[in-house]
C-alpha atoms as a PDB file:
ATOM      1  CA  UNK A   1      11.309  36.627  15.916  1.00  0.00           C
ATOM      2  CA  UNK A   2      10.018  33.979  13.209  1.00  0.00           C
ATOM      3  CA  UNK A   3      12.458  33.197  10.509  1.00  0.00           C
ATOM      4  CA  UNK A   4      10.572  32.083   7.010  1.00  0.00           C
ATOM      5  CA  UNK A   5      12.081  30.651   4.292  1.00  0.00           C
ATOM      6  CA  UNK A   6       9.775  31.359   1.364  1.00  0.00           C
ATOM      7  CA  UNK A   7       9.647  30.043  -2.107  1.00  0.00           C
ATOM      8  CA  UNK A   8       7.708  32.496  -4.384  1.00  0.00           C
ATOM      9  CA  UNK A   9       7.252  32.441  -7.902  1.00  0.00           C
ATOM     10  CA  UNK A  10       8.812  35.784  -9.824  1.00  0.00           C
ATOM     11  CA  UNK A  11       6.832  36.674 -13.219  1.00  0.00           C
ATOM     12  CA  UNK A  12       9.826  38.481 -14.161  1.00  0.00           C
ATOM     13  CA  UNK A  13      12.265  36.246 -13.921  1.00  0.00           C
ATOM     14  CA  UNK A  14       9.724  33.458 -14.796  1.00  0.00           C
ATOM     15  CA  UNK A  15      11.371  31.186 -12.611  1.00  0.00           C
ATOM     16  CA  UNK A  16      11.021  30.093  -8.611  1.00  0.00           C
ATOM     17  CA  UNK A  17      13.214  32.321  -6.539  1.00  0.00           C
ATOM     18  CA  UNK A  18      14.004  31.897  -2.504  1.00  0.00           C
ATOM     19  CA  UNK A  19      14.350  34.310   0.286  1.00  0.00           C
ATOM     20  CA  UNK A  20      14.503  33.947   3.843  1.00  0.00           C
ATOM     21  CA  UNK A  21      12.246  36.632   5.752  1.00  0.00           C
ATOM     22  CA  UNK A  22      12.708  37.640   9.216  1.00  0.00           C
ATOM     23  CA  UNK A  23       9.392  38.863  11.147  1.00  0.00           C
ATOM     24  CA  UNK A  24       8.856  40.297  14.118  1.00  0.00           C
ATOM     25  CA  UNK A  25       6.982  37.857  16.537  1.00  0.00           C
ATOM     26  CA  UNK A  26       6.718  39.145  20.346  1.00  0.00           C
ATOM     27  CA  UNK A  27       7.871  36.434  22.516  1.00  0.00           C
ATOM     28  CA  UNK A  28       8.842  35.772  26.156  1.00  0.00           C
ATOM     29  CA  UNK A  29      11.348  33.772  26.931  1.00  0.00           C
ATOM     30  CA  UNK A  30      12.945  32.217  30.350  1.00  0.00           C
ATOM     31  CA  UNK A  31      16.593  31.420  28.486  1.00  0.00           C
ATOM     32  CA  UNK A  32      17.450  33.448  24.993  1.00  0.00           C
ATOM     33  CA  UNK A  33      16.636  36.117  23.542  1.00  0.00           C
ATOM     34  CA  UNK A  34      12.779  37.788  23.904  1.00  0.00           C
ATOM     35  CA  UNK A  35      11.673  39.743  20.793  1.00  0.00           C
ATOM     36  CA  UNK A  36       9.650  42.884  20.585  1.00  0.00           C
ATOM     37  CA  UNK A  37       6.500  42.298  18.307  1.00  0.00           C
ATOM     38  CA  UNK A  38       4.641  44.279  16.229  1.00  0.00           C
ATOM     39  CA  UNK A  39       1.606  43.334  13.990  1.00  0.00           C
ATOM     40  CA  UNK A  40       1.243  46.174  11.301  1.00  0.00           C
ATOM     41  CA  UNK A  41       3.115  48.780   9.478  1.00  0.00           C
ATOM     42  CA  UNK A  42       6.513  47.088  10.396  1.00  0.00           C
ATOM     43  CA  UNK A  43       9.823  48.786   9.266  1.00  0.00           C
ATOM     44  CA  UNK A  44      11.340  46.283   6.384  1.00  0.00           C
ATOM     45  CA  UNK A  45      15.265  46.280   5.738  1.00  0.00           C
ATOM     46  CA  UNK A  46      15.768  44.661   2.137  1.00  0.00           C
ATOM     47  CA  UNK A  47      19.188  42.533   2.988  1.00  0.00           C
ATOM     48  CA  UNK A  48      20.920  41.794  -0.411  1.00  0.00           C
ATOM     49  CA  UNK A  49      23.832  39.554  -0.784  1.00  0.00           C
ATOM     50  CA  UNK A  50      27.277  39.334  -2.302  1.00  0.00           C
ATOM     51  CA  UNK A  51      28.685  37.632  -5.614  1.00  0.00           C
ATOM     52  CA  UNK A  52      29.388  34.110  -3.310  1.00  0.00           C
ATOM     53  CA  UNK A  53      26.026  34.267  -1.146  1.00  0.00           C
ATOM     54  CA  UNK A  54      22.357  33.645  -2.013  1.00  0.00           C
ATOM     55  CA  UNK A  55      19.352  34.056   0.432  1.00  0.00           C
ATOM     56  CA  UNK A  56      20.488  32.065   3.099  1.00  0.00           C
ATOM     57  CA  UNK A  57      23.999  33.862   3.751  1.00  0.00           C
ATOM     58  CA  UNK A  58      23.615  36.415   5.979  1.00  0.00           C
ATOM     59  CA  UNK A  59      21.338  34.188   8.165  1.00  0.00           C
ATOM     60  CA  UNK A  60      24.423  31.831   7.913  1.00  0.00           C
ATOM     61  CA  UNK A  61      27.431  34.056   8.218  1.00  0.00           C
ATOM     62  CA  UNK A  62      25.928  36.654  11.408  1.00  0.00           C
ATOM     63  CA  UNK A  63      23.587  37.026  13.889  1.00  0.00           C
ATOM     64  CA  UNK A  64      21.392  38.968  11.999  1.00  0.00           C
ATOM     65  CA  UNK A  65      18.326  37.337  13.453  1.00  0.00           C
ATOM     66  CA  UNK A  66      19.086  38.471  16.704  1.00  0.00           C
ATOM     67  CA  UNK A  67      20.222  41.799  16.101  1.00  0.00           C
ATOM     68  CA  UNK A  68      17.246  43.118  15.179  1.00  0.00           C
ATOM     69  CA  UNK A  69      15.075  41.398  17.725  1.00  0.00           C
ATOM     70  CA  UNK A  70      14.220  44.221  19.301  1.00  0.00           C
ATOM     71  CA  UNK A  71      14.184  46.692  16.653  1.00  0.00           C
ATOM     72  CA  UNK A  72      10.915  45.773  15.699  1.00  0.00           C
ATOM     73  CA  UNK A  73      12.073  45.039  12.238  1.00  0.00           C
ATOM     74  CA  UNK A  74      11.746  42.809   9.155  1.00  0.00           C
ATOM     75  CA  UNK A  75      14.279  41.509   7.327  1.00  0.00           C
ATOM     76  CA  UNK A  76      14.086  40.316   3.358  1.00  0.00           C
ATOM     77  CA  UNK A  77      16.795  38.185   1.700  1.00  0.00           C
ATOM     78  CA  UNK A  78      16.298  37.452  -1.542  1.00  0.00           C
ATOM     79  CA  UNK A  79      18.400  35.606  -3.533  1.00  0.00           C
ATOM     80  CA  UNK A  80      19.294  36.892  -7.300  1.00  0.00           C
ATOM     81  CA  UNK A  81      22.099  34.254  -8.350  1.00  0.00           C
ATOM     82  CA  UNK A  82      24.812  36.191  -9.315  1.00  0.00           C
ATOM     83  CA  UNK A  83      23.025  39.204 -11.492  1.00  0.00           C
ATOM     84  CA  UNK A  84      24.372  42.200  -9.942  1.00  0.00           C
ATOM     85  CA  UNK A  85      20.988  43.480  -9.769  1.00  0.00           C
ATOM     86  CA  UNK A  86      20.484  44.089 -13.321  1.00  0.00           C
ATOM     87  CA  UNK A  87      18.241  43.613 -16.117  1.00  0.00           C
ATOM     88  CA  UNK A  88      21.243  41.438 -17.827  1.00  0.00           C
ATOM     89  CA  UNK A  89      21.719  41.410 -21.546  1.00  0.00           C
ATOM     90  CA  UNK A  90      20.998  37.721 -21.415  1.00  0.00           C
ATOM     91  CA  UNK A  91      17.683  38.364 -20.461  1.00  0.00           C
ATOM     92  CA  UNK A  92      17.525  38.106 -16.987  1.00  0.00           C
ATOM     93  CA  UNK A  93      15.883  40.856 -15.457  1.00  0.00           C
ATOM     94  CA  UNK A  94      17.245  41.059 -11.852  1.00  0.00           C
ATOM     95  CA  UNK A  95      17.085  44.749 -11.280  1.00  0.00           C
ATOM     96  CA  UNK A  96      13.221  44.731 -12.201  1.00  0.00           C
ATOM     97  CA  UNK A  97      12.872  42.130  -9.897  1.00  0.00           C
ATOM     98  CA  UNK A  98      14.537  43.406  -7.122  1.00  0.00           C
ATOM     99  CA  UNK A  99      13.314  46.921  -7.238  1.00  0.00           C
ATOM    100  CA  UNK A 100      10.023  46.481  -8.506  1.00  0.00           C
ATOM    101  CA  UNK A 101       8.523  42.800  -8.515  1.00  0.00           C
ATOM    102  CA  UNK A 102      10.121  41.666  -4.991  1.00  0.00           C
ATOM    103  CA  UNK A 103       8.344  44.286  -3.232  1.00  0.00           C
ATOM    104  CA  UNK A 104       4.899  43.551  -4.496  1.00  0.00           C
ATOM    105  CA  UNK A 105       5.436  39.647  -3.475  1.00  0.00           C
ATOM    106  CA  UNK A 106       6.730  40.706  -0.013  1.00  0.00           C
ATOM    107  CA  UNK A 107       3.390  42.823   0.247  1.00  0.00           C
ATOM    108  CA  UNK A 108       0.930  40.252  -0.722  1.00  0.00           C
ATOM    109  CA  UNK A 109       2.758  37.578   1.591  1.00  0.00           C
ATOM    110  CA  UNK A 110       3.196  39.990   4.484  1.00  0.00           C
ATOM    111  CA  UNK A 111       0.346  42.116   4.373  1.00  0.00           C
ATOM    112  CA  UNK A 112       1.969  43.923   7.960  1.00  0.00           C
ATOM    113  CA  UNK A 113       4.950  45.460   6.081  1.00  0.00           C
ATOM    114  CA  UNK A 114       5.165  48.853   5.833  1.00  0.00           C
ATOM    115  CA  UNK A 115       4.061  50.657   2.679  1.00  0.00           C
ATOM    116  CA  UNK A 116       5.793  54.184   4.097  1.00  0.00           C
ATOM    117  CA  UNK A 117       9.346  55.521   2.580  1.00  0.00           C
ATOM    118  CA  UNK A 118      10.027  56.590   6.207  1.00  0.00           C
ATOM    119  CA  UNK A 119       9.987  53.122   7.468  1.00  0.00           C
ATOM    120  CA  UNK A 120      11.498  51.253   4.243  1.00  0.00           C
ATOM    121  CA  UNK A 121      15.247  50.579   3.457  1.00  0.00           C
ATOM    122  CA  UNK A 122      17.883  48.664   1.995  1.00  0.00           C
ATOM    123  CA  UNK A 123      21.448  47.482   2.603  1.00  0.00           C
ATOM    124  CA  UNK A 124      24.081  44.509   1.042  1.00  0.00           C
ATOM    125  CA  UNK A 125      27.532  43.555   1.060  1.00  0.00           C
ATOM    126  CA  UNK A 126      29.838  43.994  -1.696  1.00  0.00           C
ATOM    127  CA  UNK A 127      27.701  43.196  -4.744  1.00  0.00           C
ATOM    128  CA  UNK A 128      24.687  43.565  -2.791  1.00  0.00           C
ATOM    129  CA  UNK A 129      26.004  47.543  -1.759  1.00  0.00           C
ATOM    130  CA  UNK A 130      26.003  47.506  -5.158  1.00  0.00           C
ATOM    131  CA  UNK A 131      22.661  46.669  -5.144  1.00  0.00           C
ATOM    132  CA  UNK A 132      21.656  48.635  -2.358  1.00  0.00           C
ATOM    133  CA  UNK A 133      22.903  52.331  -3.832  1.00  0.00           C
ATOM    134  CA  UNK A 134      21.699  51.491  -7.092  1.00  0.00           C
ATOM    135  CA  UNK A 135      17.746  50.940  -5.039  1.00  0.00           C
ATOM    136  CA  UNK A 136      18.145  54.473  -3.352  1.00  0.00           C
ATOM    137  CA  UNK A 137      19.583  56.749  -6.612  1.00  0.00           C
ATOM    138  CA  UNK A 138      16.896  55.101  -8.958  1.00  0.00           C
ATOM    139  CA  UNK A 139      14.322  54.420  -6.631  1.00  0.00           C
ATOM    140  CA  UNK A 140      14.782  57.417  -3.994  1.00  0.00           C
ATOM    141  CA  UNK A 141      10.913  57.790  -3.599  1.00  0.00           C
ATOM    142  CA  UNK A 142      11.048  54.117  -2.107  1.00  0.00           C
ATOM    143  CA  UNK A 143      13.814  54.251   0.536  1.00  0.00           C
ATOM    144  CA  UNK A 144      14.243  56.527   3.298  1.00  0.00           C
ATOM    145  CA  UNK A 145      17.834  55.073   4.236  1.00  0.00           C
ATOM    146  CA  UNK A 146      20.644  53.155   2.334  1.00  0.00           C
ATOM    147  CA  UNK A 147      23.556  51.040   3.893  1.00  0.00           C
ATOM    148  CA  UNK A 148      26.657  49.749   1.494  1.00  0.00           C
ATOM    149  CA  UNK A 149      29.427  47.309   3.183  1.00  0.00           C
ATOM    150  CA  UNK A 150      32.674  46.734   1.157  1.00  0.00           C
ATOM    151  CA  UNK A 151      30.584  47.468  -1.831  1.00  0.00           C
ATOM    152  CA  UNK A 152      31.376  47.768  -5.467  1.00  0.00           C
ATOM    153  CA  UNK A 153      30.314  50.984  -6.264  1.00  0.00           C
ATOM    154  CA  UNK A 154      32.419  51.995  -8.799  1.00  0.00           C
ATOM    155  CA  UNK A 155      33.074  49.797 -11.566  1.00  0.00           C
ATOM    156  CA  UNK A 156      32.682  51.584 -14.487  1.00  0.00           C
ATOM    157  CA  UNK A 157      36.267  52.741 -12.966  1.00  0.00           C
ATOM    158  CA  UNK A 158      37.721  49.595 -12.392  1.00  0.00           C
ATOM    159  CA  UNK A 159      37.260  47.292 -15.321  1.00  0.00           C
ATOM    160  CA  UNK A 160      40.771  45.756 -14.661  1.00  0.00           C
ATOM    161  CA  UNK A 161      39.685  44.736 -11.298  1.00  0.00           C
ATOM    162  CA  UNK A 162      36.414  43.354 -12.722  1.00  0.00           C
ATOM    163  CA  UNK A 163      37.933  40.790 -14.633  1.00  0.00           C
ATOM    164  CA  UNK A 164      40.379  39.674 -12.299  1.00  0.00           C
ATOM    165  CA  UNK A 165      37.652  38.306 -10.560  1.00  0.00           C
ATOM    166  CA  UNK A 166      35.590  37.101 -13.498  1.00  0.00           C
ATOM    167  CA  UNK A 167      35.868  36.621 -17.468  1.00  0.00           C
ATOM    168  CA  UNK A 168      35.244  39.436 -19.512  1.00  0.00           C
ATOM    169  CA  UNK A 169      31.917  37.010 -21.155  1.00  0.00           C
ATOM    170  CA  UNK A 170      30.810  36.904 -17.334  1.00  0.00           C
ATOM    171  CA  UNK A 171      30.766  40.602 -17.223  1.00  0.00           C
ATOM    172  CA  UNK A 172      28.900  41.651 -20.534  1.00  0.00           C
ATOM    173  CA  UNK A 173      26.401  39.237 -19.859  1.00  0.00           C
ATOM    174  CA  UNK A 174      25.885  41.539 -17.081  1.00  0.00           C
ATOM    175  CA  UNK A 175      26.307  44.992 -18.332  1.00  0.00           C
ATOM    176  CA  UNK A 176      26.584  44.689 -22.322  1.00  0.00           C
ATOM    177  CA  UNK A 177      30.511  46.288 -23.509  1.00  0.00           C
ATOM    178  CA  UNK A 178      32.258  47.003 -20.662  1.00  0.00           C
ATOM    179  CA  UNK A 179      33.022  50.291 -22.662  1.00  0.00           C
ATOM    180  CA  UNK A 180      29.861  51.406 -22.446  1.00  0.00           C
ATOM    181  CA  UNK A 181      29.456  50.832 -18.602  1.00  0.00           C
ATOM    182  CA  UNK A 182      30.574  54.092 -18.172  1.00  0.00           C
ATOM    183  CA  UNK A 183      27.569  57.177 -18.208  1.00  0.00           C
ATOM    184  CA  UNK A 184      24.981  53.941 -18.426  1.00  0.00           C
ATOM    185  CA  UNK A 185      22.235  53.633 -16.041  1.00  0.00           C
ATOM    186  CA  UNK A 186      24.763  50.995 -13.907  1.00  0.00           C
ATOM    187  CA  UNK A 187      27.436  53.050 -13.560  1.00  0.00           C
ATOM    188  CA  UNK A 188      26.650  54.906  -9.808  1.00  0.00           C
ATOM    189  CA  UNK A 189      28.836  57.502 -10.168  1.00  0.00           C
ATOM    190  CA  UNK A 190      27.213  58.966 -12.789  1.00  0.00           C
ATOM    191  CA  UNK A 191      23.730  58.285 -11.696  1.00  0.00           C
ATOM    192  CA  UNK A 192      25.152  60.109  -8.573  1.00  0.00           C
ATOM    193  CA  UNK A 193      26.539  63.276 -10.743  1.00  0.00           C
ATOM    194  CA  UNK A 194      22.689  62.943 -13.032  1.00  0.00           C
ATOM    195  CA  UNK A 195      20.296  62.630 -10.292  1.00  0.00           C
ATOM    196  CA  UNK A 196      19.326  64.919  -7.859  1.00  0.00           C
ATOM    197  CA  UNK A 197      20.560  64.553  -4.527  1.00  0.00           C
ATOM    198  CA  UNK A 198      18.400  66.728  -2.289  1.00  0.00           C
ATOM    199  CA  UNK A 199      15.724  64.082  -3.202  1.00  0.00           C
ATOM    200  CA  UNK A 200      17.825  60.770  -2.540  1.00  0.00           C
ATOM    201  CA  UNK A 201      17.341  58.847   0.769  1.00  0.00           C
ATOM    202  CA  UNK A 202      20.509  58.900   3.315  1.00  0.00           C
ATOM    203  CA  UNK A 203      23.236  56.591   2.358  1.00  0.00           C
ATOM    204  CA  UNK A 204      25.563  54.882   4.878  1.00  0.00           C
ATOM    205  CA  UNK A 205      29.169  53.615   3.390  1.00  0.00           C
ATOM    206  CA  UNK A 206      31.828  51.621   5.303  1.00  0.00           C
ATOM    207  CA  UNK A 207      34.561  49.437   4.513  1.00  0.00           C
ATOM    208  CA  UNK A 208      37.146  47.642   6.103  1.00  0.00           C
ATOM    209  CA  UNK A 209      40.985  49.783   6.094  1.00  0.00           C
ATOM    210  CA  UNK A 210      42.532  46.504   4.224  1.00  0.00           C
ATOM    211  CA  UNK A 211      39.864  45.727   1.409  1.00  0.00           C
ATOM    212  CA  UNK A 212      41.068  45.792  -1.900  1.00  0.00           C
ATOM    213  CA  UNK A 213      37.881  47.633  -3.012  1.00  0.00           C
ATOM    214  CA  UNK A 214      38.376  50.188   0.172  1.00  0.00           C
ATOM    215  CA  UNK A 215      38.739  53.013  -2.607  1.00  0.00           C
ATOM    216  CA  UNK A 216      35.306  52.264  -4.138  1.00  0.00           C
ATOM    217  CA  UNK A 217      33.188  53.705  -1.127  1.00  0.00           C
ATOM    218  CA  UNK A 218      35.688  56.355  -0.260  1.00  0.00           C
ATOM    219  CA  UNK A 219      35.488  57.908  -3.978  1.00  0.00           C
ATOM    220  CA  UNK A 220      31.541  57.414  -4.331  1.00  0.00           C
ATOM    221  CA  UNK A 221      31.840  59.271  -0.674  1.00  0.00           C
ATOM    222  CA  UNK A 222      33.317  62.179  -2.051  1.00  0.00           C
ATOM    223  CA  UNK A 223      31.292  62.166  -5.372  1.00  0.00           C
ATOM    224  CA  UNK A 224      28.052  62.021  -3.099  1.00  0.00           C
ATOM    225  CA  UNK A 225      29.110  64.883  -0.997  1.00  0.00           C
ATOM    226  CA  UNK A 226      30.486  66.570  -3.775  1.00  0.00           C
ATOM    227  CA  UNK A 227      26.620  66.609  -5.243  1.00  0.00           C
ATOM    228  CA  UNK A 228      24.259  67.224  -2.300  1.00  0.00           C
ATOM    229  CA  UNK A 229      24.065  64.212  -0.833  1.00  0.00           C
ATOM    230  CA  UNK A 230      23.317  63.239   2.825  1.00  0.00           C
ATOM    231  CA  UNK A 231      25.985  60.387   3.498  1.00  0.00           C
ATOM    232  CA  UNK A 232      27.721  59.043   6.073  1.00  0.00           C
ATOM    233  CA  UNK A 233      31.040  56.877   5.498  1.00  0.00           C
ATOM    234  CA  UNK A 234      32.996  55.247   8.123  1.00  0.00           C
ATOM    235  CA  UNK A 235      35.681  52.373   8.419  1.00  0.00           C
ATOM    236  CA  UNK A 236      37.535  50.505  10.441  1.00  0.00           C
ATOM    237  CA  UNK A 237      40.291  47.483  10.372  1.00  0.00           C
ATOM    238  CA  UNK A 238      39.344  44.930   8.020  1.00  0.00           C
ATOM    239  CA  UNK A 239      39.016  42.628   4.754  1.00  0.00           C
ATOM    240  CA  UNK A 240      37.009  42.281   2.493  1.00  0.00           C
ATOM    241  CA  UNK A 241      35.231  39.217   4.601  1.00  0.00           C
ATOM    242  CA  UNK A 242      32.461  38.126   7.403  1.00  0.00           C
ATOM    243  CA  UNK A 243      34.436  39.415  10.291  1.00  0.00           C
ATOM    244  CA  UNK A 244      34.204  42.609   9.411  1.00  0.00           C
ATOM    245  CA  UNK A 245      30.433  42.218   7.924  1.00  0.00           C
ATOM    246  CA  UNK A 246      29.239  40.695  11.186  1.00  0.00           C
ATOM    247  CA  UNK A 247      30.203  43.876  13.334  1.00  0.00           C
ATOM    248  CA  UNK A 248      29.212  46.411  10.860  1.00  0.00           C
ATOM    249  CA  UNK A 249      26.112  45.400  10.354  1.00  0.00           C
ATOM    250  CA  UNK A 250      24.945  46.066  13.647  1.00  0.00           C
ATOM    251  CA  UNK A 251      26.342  49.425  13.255  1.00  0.00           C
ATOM    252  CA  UNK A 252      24.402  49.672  10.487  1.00  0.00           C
ATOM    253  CA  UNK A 253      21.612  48.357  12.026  1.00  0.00           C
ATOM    254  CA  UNK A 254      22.007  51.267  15.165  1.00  0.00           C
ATOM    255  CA  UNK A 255      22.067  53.794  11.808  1.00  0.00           C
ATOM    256  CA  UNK A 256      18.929  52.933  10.515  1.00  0.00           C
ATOM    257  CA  UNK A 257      16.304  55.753  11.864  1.00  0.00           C
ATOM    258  CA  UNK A 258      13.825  53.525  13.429  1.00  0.00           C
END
């Protein structure tokens, strides 16, 4: 594999931004780990982090590198400061970036990526599941699969537990009134009971038995199922923390239909 750490300019955000790429590169090796390679149409996994990560964590925090080095895979990591992938009242237009901008820059630099919705997909932790969902409900034609861990799916539901994490300025910099999260075009669940869901790429939800936010994936489980779509949730023992994003990634990872 080669690991890249790009700096790219983003006309949307009108400022530099980072990510941290991960290419397939076919090597040989007599000690480590060899790599499959591939040189066009290569599958691309959009990696998004949470509210305490940028670009650089999941490189940092798992072996993400070498779990896909035979999968014939890219990875993107972009970092989007703490945004919750949304065009932010404060004039910050994340989720444009993310869902429309970062593509086209990951294109032009990596002409070998894959332009398919077969071969395309998207996953992130907490904020980044966030992220991740939102991608597949408003961009379905995009993604073929979707992969959440811990994520905060639901918080036009939990406004209390929003600002026990973060000021109540924080948050409607973000979203506007935190009244009117709810029925908005960030609130999931109701993109989820709006959209159709014959038409929405598969979705993959887990979360660790002892996370605080464990109820989040379970009710946007049932709300998915509830409205046609094809999802998949699963848990297991854990917090709301690396240990239990390390392993579940490469569950995720053995999901993905590659």
């Amino acid at each position: 594999m080669a690991l890249l750490q790009v700096n790219a300019f983003s006309n949307v955000l009108e400022m530099e931004v980072m990510l941290d790429v991960i290419l397939p590169q076919e090597t040989k090796k007599t000690f480590g780990t060899s790599t499959k390679g591939t040189t066009e149409d290569v599958a691309v996994l959009y990696l998004l982090h949470g509210m305490n990560g940028n670009h650089s964590v999941w490189q940092r925090r798992t072996a993400i590198e070498r779990y896909v080095s035979d999968k014939g895979l890219a990875v993107i990591m972009p970092s989007t400061d703490l945004g919750w992938y949304t065009d932010t009242t404060y004039d910050m237009k994340y989720w444009t970036f993310i869902a429309e901008e970062l593509p086209n820059i990951c294109h032009e630099l990596f002409p070998q990526l894959t332009k398919k919705r077969a071969k395309t997909f998207a996953a992130g932790l907490s904020m980044g599941g966030y992220g991740a969902v939102k991608l597949g409900l408003k961009k379905p034609e995009n993604f073929a699969a979707i992969a959440s861990l811990s994520g905060g799916l639901t918080i036009a539901e939990g406004i209390n537990q929003l600002l026990e994490i973060r000021s109540k300025a924080y948050w409607e910099g973000i979203f506007g009134p935190l009244e009117e999260i709810k029925g908005s075009e960030n609130d999931l669940i109701h993109l989820i009971e709006t959209l159709d869901g014959s038409q929405a790429p598969k979705f993959y939800l887990t979360c660790g038995t002892e996370d605080l936010i464990y109820q989040a994936s379970a009710y946007t489980t049932k709300k998915m199922r509830e409205n046609g779509y094809d999802v998949v949730f699963e848990d297991g023992p854990g917090e709301h923390d690396w240990l239990f994003w390390d392993d579940w990634i490469q569950r995720v990872l053995n999901w993905l239909p590659l």
